[in-house]
C-alpha atoms as a PDB file:
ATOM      1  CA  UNK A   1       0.000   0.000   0.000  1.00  0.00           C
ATOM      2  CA  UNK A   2       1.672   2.967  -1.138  1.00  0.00           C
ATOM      3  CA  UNK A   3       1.405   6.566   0.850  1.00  0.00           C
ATOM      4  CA  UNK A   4       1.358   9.571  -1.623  1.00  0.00           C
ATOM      5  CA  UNK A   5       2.423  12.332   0.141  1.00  0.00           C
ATOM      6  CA  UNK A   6       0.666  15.941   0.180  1.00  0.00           C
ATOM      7  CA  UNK A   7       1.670  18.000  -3.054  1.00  0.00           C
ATOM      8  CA  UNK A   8       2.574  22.028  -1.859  1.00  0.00           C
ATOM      9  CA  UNK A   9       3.648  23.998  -4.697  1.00  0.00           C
ATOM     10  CA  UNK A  10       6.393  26.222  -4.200  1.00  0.00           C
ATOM     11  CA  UNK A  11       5.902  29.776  -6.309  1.00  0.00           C
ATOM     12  CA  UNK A  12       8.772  31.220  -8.171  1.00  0.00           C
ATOM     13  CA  UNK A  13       9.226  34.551  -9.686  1.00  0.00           C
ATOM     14  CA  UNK A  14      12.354  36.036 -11.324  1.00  0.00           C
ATOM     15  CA  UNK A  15      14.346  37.193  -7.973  1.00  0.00           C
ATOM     16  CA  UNK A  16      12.810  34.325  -6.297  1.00  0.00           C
ATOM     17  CA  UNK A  17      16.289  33.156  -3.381  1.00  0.00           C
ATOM     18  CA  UNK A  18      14.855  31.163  -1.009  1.00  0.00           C
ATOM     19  CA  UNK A  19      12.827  28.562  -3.354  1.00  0.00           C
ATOM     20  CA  UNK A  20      14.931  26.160  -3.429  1.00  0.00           C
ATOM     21  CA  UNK A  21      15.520  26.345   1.419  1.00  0.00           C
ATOM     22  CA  UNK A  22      11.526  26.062   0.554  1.00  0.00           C
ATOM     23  CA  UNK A  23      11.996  22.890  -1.589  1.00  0.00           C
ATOM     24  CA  UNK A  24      13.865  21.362   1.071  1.00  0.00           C
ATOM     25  CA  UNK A  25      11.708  22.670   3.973  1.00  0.00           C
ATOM     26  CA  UNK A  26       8.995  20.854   2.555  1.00  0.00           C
ATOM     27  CA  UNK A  27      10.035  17.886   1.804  1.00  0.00           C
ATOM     28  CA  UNK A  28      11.421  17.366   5.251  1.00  0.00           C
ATOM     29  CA  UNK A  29       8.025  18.273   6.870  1.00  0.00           C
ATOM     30  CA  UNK A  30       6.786  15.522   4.749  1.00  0.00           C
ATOM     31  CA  UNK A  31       5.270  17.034   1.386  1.00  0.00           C
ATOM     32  CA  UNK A  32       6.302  16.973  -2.066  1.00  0.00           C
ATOM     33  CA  UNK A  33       7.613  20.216  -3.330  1.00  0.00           C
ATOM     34  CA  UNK A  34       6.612  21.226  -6.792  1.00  0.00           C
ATOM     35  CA  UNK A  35       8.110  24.421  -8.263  1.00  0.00           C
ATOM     36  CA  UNK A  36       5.128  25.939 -10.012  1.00  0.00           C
ATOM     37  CA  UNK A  37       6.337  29.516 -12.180  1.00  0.00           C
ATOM     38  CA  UNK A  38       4.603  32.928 -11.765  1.00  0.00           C
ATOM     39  CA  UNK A  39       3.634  32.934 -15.847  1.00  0.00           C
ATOM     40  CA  UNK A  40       1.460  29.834 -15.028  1.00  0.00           C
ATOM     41  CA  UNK A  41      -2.020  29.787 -13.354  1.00  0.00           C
ATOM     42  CA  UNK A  42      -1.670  25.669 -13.489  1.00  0.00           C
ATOM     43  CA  UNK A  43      -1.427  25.143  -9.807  1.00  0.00           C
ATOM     44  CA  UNK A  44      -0.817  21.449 -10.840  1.00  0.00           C
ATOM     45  CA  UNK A  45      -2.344  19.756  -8.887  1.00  0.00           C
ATOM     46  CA  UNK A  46      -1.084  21.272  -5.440  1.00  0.00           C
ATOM     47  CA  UNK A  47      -3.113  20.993  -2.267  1.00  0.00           C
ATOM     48  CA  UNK A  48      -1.219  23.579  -0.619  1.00  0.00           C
ATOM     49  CA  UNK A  49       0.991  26.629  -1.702  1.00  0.00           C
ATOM     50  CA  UNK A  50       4.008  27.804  -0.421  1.00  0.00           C
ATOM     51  CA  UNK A  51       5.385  31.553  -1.757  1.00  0.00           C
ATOM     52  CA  UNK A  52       9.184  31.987  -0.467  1.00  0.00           C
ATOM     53  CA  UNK A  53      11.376  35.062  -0.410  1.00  0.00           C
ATOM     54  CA  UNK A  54      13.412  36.881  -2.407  1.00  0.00           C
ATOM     55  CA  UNK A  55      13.580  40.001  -4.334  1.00  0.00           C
ATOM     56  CA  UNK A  56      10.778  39.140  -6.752  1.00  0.00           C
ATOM     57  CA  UNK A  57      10.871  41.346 -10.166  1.00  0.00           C
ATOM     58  CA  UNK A  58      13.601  43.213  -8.246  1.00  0.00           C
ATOM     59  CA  UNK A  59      11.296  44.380  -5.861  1.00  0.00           C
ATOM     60  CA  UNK A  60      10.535  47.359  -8.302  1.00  0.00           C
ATOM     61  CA  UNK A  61       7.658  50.129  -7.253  1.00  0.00           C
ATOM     62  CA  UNK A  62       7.311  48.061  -3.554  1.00  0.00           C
ATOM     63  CA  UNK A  63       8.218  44.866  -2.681  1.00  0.00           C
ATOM     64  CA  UNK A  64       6.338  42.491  -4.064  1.00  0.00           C
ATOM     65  CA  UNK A  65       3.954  45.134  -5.865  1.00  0.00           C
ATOM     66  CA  UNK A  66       4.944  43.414  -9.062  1.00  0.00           C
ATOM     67  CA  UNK A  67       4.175  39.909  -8.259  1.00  0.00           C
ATOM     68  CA  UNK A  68       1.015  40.350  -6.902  1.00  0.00           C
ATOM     69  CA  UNK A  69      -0.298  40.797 -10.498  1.00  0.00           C
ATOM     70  CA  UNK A  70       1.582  37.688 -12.103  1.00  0.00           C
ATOM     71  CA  UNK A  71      -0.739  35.389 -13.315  1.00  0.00           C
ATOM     72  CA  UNK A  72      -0.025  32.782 -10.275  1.00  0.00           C
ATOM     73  CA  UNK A  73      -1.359  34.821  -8.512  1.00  0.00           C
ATOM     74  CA  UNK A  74      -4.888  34.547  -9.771  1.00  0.00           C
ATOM     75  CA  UNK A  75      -4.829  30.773  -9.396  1.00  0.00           C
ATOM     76  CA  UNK A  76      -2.945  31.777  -5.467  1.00  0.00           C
ATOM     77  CA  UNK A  77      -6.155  34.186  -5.077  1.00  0.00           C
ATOM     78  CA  UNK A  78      -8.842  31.190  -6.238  1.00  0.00           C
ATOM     79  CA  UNK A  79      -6.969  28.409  -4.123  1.00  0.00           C
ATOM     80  CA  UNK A  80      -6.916  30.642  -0.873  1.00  0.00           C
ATOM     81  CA  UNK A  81     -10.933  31.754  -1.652  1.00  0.00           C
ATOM     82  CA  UNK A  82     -11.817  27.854  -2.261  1.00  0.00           C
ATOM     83  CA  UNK A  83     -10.025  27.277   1.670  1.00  0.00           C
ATOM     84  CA  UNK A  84      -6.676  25.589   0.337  1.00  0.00           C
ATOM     85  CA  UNK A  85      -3.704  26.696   2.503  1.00  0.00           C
ATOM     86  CA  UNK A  86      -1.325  29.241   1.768  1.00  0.00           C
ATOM     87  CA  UNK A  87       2.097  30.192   3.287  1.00  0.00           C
ATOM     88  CA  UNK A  88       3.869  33.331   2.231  1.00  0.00           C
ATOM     89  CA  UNK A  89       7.347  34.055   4.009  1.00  0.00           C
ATOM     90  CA  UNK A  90       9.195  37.487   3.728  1.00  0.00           C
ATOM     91  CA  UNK A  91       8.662  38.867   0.152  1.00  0.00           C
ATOM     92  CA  UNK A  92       5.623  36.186   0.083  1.00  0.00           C
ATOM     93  CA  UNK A  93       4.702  37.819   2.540  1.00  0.00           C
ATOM     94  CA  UNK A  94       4.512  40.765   1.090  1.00  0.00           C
ATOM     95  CA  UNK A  95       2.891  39.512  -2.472  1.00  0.00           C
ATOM     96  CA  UNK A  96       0.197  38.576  -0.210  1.00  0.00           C
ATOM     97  CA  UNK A  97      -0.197  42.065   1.274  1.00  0.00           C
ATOM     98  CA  UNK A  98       0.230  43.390  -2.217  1.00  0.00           C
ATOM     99  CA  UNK A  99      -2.420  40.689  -3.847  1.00  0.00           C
ATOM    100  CA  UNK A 100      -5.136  41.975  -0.672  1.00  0.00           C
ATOM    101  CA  UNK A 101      -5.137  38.642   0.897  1.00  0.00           C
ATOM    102  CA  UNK A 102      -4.084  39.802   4.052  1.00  0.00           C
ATOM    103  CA  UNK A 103      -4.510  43.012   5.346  1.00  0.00           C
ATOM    104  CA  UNK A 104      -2.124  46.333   5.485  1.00  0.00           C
ATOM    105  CA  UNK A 105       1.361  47.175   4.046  1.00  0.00           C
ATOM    106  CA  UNK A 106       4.839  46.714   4.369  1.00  0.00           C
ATOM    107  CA  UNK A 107       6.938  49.957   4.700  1.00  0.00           C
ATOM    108  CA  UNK A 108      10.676  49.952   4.692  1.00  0.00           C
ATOM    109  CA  UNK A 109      12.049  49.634   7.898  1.00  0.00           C
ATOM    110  CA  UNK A 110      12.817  52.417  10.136  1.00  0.00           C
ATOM    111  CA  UNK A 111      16.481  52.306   9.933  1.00  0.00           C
ATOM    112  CA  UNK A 112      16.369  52.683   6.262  1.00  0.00           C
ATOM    113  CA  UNK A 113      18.208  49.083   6.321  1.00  0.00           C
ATOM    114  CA  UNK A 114      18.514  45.507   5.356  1.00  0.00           C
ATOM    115  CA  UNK A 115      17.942  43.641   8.611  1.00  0.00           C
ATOM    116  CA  UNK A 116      19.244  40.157   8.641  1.00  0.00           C
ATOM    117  CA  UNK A 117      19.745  38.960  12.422  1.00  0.00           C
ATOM    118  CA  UNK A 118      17.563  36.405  14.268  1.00  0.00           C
ATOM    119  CA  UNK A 119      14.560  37.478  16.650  1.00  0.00           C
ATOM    120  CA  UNK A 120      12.071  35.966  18.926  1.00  0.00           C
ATOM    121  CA  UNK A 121       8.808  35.694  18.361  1.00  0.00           C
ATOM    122  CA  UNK A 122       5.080  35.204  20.116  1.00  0.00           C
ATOM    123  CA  UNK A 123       2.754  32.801  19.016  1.00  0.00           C
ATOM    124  CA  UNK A 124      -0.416  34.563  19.459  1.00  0.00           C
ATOM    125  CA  UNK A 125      -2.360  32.032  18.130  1.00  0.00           C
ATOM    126  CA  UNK A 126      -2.666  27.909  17.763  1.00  0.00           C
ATOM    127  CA  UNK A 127      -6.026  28.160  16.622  1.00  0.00           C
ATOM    128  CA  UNK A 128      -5.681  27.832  12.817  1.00  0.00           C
ATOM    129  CA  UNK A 129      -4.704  25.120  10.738  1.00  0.00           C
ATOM    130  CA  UNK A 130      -1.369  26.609   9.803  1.00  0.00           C
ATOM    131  CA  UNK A 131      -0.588  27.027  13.644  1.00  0.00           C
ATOM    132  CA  UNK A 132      -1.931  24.364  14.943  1.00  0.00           C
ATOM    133  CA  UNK A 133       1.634  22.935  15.866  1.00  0.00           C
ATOM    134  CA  UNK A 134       2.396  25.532  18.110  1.00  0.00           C
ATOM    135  CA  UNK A 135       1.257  27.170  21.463  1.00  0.00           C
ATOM    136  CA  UNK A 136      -0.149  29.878  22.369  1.00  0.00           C
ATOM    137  CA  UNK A 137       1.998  32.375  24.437  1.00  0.00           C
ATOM    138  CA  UNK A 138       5.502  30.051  23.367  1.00  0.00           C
ATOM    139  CA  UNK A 139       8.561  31.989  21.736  1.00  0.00           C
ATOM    140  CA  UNK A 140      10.569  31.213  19.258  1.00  0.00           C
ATOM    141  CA  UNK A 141      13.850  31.744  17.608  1.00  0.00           C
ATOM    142  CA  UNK A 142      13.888  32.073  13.584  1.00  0.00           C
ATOM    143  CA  UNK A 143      16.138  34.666  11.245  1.00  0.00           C
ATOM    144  CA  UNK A 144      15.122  37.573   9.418  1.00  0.00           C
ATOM    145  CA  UNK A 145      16.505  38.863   6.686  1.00  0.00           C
ATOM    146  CA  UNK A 146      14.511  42.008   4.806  1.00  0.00           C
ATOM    147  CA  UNK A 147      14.833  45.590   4.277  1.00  0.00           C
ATOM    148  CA  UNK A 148      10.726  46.190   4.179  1.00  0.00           C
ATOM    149  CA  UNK A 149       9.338  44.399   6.903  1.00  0.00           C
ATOM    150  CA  UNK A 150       8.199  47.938   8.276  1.00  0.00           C
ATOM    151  CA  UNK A 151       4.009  46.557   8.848  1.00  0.00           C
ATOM    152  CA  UNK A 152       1.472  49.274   8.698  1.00  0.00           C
ATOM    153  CA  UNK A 153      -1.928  49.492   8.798  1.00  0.00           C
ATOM    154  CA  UNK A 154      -4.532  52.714   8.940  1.00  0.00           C
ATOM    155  CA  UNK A 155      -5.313  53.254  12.196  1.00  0.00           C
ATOM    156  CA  UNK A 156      -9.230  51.482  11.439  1.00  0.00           C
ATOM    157  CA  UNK A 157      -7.737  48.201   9.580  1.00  0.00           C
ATOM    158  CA  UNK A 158      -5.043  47.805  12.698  1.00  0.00           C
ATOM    159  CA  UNK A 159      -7.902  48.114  15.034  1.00  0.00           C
ATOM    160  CA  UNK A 160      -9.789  45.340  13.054  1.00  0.00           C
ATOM    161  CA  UNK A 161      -6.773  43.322  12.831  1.00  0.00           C
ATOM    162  CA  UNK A 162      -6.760  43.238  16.587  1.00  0.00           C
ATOM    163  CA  UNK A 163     -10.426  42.734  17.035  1.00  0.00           C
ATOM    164  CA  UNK A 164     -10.257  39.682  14.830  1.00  0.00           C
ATOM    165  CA  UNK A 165      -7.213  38.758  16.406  1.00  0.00           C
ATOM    166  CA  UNK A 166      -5.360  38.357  13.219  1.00  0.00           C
ATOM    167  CA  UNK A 167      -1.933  38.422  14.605  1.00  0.00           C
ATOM    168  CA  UNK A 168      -0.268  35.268  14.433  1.00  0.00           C
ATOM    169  CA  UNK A 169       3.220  36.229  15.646  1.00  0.00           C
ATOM    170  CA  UNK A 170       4.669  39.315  17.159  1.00  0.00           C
ATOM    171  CA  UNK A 171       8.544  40.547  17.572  1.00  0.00           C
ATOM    172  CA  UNK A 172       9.566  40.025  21.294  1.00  0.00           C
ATOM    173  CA  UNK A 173      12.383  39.962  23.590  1.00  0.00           C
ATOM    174  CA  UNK A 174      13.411  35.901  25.060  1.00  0.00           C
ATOM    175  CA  UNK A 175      10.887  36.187  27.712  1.00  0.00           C
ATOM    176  CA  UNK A 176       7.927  36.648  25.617  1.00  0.00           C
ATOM    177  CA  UNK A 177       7.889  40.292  26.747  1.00  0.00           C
ATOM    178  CA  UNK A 178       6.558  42.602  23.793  1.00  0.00           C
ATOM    179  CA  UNK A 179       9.408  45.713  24.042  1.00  0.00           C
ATOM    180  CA  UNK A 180      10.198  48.559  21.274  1.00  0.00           C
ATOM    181  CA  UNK A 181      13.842  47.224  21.752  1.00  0.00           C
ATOM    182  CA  UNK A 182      12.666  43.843  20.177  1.00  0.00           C
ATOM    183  CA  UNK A 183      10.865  45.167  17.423  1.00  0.00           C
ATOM    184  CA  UNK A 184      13.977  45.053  14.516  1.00  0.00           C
ATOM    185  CA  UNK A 185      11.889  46.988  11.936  1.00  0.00           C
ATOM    186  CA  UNK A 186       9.217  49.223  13.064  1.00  0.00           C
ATOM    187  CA  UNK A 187       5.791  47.304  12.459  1.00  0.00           C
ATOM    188  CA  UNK A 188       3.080  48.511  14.127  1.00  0.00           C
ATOM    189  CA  UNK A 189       2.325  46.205  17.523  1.00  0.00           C
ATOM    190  CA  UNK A 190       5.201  44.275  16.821  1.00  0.00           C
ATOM    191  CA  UNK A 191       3.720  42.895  13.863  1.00  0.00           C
ATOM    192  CA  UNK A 192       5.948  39.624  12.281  1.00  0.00           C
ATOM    193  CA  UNK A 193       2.962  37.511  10.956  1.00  0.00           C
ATOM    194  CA  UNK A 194      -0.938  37.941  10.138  1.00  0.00           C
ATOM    195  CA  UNK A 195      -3.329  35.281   9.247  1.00  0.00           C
ATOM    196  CA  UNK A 196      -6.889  36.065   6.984  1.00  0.00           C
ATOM    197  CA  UNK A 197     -10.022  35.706   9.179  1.00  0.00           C
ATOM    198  CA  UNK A 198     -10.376  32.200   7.575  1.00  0.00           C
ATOM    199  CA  UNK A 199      -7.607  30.823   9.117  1.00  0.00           C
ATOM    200  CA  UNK A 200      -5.673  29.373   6.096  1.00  0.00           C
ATOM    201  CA  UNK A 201      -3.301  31.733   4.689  1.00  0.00           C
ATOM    202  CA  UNK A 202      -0.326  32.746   6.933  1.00  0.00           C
ATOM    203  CA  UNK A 203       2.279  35.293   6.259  1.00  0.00           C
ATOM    204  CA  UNK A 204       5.127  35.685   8.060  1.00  0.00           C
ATOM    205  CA  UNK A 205       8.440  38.037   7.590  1.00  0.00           C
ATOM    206  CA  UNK A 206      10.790  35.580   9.812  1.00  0.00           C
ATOM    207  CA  UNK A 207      12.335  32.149   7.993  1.00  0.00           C
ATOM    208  CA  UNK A 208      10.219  29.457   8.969  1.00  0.00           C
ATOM    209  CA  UNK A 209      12.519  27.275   5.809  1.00  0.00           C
ATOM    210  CA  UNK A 210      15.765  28.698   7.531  1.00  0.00           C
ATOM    211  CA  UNK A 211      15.332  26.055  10.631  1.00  0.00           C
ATOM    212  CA  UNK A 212      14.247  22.995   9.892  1.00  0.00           C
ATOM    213  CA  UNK A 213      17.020  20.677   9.993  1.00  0.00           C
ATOM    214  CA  UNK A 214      18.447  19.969  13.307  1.00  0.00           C
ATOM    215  CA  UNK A 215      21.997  20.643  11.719  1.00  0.00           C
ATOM    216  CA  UNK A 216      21.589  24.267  11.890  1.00  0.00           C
ATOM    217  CA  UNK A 217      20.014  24.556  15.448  1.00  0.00           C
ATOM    218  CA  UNK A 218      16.826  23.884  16.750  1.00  0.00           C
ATOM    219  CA  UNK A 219      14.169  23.985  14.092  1.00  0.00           C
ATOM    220  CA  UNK A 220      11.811  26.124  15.070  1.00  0.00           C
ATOM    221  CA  UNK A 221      10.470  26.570  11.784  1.00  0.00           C
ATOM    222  CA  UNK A 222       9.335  23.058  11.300  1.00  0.00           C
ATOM    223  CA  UNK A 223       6.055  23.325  13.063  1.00  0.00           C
ATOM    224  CA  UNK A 224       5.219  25.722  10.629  1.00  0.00           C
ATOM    225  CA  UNK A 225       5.710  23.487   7.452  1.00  0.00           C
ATOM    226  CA  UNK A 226       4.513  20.438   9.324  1.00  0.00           C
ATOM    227  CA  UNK A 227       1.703  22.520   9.534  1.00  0.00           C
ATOM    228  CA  UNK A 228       1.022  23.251   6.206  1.00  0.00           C
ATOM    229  CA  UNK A 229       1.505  20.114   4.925  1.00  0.00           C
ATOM    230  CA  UNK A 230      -1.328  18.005   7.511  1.00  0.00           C
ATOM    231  CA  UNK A 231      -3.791  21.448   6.430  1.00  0.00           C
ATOM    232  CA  UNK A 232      -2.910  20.123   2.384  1.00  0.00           C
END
């Protein structure tokens, strides 16, 4: 009796750098990977969608402004509306914000800099299918590496973002403690990762992809893929 394991496609546009860590992050949460290309809205089959970072198109007019009107991203748009889970990390994250699947902006950060260090993080919620492998209240440990990961919001979205509680992660210090000194961009309430009022598309600035093999420390970030696979 053969086991056929979940298919996640993996989106790649030109300036696409960390498709191939998502490749690997998937299949060693259990899925197969399948590289699907922004010029295609053939989501092949996929039963879950994975859209890693990068620079995509060069990250001309705003990050990930470009992307958001590939033609992927129609087929992205249909698969999140029909319920299929979707993960967007760091410039997927910000297609997503870009392609109005999650609410709000990303502004450059406030140092005017590329930020690549590694941070802790919240979980503020275990609720959803994509979080359902961690706990509420926990921190984490997982890299960032971006020079927009500045989240804003008008003062009425952030307001509804917190009513619906929305926020899946926010930057904190190593005791869980939400400080301005642990916030390495800017966002507004500490923003790091938002999830749709559905439940089943997740974006996230940190590297989920970045720590999942015990080789490079602990992997935090598996729970995350784990995750999306067993929601595919």
């Amino acid at each position: 009796m053969s086991f056929r394991r979940p298919r996640i496609g993996v989106v790649r546009f030109p300036g696409s750098n960390r498709d191939q860590d998502a490749i690997r992050a998937v299949e060693l949460a259990g899925g197969e990977a399948v590289p699907i290309w922004h010029e295609s809205e053939d989501l092949l089959g996929v039963t879950g969608l994975f859209i890693p970072g990068g620079f995509s198109y060069g990250d001309y007019l705003r990050a990930g402004a470009m992307a958001a009107h590939s033609p992927v991203m129609r087929a992205v748009r249909r698969h999140a509306q029909a319920g299929g889970p979707v993960l967007g990390v760091c410039n997927g994250f910000q297609i997503l914000l870009e392609a109005g699947l999650l609410p709000g902006a990303m502004l450059p950060n406030r140092t005017l800099r590329f930020v690549h260090k590694e941070v802790h993080l919240r979980v503020e919620r275990d609720d959803t299918p994509l979080l359902s492998r961690l706990r509420k209240g926990e921190v984490l440990q997982l890299p960032i590496a971006h020079k927009e990961g500045n989240w804003f919001a008008p003062a009425e979205v952030l307001e509804e973002v917190e009513r619906k509680g929305l926020v899946a992660l926010r930057y904190c210090n190593p005791q869980g403690e939400v400080v301005e000194e642990a916030n390495p961009n800017g966002a507004l309430h500490a923003v790091a990762a938002l999830v749709n009022p559905e439940g089943n598309v997740l974006g996230m600035m940190p590297h989920p992809e970045c720590r999942v093999d015990p080789l490079l420390g602990e992997p935090a970030g598996l729970p995350f893929l784990r995750a999306l696979v067993e929601a595919s």
